[in-house]
Protein backbone atom coordinates (compact mmCIF):
# COMPACT_ATOMS: atom_id res chain seq x y z
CA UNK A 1 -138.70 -6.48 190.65
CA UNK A 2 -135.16 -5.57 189.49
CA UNK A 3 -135.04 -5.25 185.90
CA UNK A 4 -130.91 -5.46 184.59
CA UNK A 5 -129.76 -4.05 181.52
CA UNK A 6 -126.26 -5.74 181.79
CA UNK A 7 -125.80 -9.12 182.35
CA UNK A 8 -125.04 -11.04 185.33
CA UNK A 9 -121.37 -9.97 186.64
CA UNK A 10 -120.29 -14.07 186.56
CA UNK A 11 -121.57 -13.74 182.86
CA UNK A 12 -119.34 -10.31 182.27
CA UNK A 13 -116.59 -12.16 183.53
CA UNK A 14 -116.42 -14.78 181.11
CA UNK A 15 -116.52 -11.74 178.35
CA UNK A 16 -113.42 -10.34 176.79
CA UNK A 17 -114.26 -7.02 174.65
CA UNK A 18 -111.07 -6.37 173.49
CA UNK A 19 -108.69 -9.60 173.00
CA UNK A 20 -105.55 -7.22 171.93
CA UNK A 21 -105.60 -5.45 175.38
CA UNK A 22 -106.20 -8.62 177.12
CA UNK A 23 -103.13 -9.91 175.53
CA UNK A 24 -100.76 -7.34 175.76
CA UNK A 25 -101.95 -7.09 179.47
CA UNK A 26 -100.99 -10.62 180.29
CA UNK A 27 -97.29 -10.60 178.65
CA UNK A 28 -96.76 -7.20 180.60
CA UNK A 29 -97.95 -9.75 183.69
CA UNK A 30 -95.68 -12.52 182.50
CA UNK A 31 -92.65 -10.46 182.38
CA UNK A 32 -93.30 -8.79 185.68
CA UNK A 33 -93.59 -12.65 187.15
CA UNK A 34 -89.86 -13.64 185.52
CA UNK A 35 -88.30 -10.63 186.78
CA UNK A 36 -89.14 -11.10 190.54
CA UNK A 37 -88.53 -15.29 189.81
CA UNK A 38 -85.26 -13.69 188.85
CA UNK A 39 -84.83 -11.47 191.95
CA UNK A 40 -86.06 -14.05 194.08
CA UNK A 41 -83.41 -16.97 192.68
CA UNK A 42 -80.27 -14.41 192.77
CA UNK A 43 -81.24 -13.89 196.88
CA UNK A 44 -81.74 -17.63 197.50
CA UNK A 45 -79.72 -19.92 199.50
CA UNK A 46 -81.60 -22.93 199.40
CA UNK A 47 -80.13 -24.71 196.11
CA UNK A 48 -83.45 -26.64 195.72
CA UNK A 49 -85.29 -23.26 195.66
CA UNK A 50 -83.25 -21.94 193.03
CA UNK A 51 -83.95 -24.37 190.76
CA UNK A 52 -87.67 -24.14 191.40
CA UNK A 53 -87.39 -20.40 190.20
CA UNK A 54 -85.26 -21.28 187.04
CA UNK A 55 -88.51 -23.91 186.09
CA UNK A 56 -90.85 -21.71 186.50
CA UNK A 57 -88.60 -18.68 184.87
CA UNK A 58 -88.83 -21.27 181.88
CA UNK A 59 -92.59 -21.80 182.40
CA UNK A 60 -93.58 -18.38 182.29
CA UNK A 61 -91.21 -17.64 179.03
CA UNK A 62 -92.77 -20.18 177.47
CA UNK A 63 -96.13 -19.22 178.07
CA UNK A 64 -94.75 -15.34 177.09
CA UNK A 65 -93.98 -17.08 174.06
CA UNK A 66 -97.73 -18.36 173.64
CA UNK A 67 -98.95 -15.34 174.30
CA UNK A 68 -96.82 -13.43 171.68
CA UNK A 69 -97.88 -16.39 169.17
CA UNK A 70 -101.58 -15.60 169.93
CA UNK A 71 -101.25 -11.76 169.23
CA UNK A 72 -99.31 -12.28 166.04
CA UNK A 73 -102.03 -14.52 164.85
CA UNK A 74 -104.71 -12.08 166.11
CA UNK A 75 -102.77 -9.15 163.89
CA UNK A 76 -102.82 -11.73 160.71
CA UNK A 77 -106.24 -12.69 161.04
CA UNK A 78 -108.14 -9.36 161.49
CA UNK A 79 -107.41 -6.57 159.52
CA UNK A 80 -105.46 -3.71 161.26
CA UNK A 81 -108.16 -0.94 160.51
CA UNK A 82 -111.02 -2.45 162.48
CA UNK A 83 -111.55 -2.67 166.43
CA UNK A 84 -111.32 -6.18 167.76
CA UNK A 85 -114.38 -7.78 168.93
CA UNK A 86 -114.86 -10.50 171.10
């Protein structure tokens, strides 16, 4: 019998230890998506295709701007001198 002393990886999936990193991780993402939208709409010839990249250039600065929400609200609530938990 296999005895585990972590839990199930599905279970450590669904487990964020540090919410900051997480955060900062996925605007670094976000901007990295809306620069190659950008790159992709300033090589495009199909019109129609452009303006898909502008949407989803707005789409992914909104959700930036989520994101940035979230981690000012994060900062607010928890005091700066203790290590985020989950």
């Amino acid at each position: 019998m296999i005895i585990r002393q972590t839990p199930p990886r599905p279970e450590r999936l669904f487990e964020v230890r540090d919410v900051p990193a997480v955060l900062v991780g996925l605007e670094i993402l976000l901007s990295e998506v809306s620069l190659a939208l950008v790159g992709i709409a300033a090589n495009t010839d199909d019109e129609g295709f452009y303006w898909k990249c502008l949407e989803g250039i707005d789409a992914v600065d909104e959700a930036r701007d989520v994101v940035h929400r979230m981690r000012q609200s994060l900062q607010t609530w928890q005091p700066s001198n203790q290590p985020a938990t989950h």
